[in-house]
Protein backbone atom coordinates (compact mmCIF):
# COMPACT_ATOMS: atom_id res chain seq x y z
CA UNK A 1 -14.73 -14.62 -0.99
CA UNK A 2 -18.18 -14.36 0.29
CA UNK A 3 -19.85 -11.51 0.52
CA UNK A 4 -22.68 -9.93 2.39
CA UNK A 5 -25.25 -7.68 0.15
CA UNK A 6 -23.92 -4.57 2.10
CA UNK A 7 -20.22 -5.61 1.51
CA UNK A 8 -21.13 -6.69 -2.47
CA UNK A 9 -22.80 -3.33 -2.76
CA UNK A 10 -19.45 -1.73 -1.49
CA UNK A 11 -17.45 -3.97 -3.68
CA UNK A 12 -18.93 -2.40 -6.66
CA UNK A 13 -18.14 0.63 -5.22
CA UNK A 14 -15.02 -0.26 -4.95
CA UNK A 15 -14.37 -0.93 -9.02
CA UNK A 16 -16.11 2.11 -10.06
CA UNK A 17 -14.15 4.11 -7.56
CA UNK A 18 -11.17 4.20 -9.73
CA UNK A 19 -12.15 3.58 -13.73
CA UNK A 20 -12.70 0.63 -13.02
CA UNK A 21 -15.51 1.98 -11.50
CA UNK A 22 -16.75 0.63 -14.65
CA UNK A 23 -18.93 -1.97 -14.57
CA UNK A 24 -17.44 -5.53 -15.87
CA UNK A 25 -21.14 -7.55 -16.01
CA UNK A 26 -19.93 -10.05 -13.25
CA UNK A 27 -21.44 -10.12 -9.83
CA UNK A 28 -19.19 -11.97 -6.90
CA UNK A 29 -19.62 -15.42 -6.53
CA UNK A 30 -22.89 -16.00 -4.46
CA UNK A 31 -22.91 -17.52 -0.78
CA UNK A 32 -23.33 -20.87 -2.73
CA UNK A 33 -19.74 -20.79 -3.90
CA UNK A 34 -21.62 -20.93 -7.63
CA UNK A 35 -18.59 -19.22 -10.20
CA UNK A 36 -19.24 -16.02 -11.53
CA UNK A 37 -20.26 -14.96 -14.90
CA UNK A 38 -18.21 -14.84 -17.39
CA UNK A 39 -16.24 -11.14 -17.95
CA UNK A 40 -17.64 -8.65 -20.31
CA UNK A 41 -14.90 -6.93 -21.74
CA UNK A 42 -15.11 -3.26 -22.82
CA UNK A 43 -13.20 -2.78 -25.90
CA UNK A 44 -11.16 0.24 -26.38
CA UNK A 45 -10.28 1.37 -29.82
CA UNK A 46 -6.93 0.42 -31.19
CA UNK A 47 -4.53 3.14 -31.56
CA UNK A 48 -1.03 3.00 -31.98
CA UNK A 49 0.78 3.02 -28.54
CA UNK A 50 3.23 5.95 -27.88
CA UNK A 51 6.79 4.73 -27.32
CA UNK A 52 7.45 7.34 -25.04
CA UNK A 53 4.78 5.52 -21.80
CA UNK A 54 4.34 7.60 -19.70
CA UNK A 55 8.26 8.74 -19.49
CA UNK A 56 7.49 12.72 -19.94
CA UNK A 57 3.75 12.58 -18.29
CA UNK A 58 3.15 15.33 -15.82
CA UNK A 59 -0.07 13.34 -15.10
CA UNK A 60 2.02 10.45 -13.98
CA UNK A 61 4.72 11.79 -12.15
CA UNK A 62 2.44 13.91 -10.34
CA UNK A 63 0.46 10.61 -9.12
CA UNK A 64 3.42 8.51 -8.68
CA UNK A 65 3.80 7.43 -5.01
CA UNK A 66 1.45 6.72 -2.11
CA UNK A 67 -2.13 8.38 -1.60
CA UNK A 68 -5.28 8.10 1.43
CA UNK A 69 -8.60 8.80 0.51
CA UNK A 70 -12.27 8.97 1.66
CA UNK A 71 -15.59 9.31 0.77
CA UNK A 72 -18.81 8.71 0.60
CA UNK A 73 -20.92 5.75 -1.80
CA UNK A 74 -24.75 4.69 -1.12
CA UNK A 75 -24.67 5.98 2.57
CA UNK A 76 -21.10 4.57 3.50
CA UNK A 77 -18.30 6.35 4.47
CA UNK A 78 -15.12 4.45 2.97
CA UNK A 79 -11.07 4.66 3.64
CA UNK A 80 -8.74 4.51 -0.13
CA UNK A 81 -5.46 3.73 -0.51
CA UNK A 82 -3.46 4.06 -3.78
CA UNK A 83 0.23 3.41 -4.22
CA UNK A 84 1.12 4.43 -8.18
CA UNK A 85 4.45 3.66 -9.63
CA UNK A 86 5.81 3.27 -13.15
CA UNK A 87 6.42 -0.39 -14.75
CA UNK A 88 8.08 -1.72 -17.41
CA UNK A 89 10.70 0.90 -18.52
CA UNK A 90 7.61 3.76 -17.52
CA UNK A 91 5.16 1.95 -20.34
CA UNK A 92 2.31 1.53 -18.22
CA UNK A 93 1.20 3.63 -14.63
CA UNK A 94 0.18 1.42 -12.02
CA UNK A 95 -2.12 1.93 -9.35
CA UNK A 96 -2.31 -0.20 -6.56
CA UNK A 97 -5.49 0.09 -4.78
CA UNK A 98 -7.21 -0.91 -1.32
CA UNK A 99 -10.33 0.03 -0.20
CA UNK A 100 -12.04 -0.26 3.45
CA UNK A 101 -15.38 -0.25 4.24
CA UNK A 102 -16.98 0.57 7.21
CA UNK A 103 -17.47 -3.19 9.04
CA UNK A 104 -13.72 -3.58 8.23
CA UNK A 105 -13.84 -5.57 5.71
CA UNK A 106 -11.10 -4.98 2.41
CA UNK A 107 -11.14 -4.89 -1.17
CA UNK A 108 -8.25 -4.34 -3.40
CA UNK A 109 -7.77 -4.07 -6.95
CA UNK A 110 -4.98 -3.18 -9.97
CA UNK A 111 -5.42 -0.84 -12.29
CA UNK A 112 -2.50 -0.62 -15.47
CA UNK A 113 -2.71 2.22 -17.98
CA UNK A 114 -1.23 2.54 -20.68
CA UNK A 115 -0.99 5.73 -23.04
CA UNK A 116 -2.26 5.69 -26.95
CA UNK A 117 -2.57 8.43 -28.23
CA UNK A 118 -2.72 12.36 -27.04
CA UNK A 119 -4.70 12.41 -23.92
CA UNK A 120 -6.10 8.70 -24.66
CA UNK A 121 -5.78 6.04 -22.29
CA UNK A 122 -6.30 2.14 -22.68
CA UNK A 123 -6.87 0.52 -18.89
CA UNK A 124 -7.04 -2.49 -17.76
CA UNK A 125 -8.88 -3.00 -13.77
CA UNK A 126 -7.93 -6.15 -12.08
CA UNK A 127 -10.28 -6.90 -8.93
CA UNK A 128 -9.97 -9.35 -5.72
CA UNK A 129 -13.06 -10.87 -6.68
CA UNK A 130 -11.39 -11.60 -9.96
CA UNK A 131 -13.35 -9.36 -12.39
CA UNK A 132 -11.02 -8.23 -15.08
CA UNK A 133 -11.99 -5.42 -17.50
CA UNK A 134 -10.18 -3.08 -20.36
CA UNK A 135 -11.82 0.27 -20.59
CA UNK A 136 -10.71 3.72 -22.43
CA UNK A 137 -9.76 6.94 -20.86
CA UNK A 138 -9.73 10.54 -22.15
CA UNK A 139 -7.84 13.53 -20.82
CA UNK A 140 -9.95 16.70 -21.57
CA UNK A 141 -7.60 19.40 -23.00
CA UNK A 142 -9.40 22.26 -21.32
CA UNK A 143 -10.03 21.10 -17.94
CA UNK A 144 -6.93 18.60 -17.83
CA UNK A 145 -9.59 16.04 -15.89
CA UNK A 146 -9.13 12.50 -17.26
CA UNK A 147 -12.47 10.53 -17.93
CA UNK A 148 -14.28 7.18 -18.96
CA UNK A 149 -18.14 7.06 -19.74
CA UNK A 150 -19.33 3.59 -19.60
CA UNK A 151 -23.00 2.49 -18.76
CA UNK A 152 -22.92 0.13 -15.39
CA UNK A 153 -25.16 -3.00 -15.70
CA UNK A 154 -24.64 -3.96 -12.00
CA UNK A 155 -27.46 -1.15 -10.71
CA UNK A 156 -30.73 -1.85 -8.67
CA UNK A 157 -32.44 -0.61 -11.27
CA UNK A 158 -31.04 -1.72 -13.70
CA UNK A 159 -28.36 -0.69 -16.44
CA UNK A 160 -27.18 3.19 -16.36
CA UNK A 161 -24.91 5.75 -17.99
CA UNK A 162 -22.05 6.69 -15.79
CA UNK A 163 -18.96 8.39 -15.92
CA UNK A 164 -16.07 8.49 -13.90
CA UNK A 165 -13.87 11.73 -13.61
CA UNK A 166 -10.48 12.61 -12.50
CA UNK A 167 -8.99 15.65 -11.50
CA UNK A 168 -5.97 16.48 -10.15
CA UNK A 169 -5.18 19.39 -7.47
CA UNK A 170 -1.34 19.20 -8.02
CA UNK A 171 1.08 17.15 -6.59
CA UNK A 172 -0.37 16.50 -3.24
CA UNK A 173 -4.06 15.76 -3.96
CA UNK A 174 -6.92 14.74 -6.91
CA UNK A 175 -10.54 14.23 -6.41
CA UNK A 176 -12.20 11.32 -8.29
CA UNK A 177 -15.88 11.58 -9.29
CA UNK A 178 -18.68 9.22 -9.94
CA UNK A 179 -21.88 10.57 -12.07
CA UNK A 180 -25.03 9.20 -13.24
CA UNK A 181 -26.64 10.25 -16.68
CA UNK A 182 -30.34 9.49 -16.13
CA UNK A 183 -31.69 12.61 -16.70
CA UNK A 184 -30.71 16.27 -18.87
CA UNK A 185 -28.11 17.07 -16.83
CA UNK A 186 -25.48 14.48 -14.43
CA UNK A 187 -26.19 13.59 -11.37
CA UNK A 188 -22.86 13.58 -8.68
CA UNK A 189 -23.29 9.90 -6.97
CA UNK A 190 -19.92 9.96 -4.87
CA UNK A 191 -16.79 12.54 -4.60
CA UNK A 192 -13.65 10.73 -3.21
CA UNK A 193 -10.75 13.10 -1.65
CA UNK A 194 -7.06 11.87 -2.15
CA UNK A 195 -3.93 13.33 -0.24
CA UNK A 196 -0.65 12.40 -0.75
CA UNK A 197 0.85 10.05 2.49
């Protein structure tokens, strides 16, 4: 896939968007067809796995089904979709994702978690333009919101401190957030709105 530097900029959206909104090190294949890097993999500690999935999570079964979404990222206003279902006997929460930007154009990506411990998540994002990453997720036991700090390589000015947060409204909506840390105190960079279709 070939991309423009507007529609690679939105790409990158697109992975931090959802965890994955983590940075992976690649950058799309360039106009040249020239492969991309190699994948920089983010390791996440190992814990033992819970046998149980995510068979009793009110987290998942709130998410499971179909979701729209919009927002905003570097200027652009851009449609979501998410479909999230249960695999493998409820061991791992899928999200199927789809983003469009504003010229039309589409970018999808996986997403597979899988619980390992209290409130800890290993993920791994999946991407159309074939970046593949495994991350760790943490559900805050006061607020309930689920997040991953990572630091993003892929910025114009270079490497940054980001996290991205999840929160969920209940079972017909959750608002994912995207924050810089260059400064004392975090700095909101996008706020995407999802309703249950």
């Amino acid at each position: 896939m070939n991309l423009s530097p507007t529609d690679s900029k939105l790409s990158r959206f697109a992975m931090l968007c959802c965890l994955a909104l983590l940075s992976t090190g690649c950058q799309p294949a360039s106009d040249s067809g020239a492969p991309a890097p190699p994948v920089q993999e983010v390791q996440a500690p190992s814990v033992q796995a819970n046998a149980q999935g995510f068979a009793d999570s009110t987290l998942a079964h709130q998410l499971l089904g179909s979701w729209e979404g919009s927002g905003q990222f570097d200027g652009n206003r851009l449609s979501l979709t998410r479909a999230w279902t249960l695999e493998l006997g409820g061991q791992f929460l899928k999200a199927d994702m789809l983003v469009t930007m504003p010229n039309g154009a589409t970018f999808g990506a996986l997403m597979y978690w899988k619980v390992v411990g209290e409130g800890e998540f290993e993920v791994i994002w999946m991407d159309g333009i074939g970046r593949i990453q495994k991350l760790r997720a943490v559900r805050d036991v006061t607020s309930g919101k689920v997040f991953s700090d990572f630091v993003d390589p892929l910025t114009e000015t270079g490497s940054e401190s980001r996290r991205w947060e999840f929160e969920s409204h209940g079972a017909d909506s959750y608002v994912e957030r995207l924050y810089r840390f260059s400064g004392p105190s975090p700095e909101l960079l996008a706020e995407w709105v999802f309703r249950r279709r």
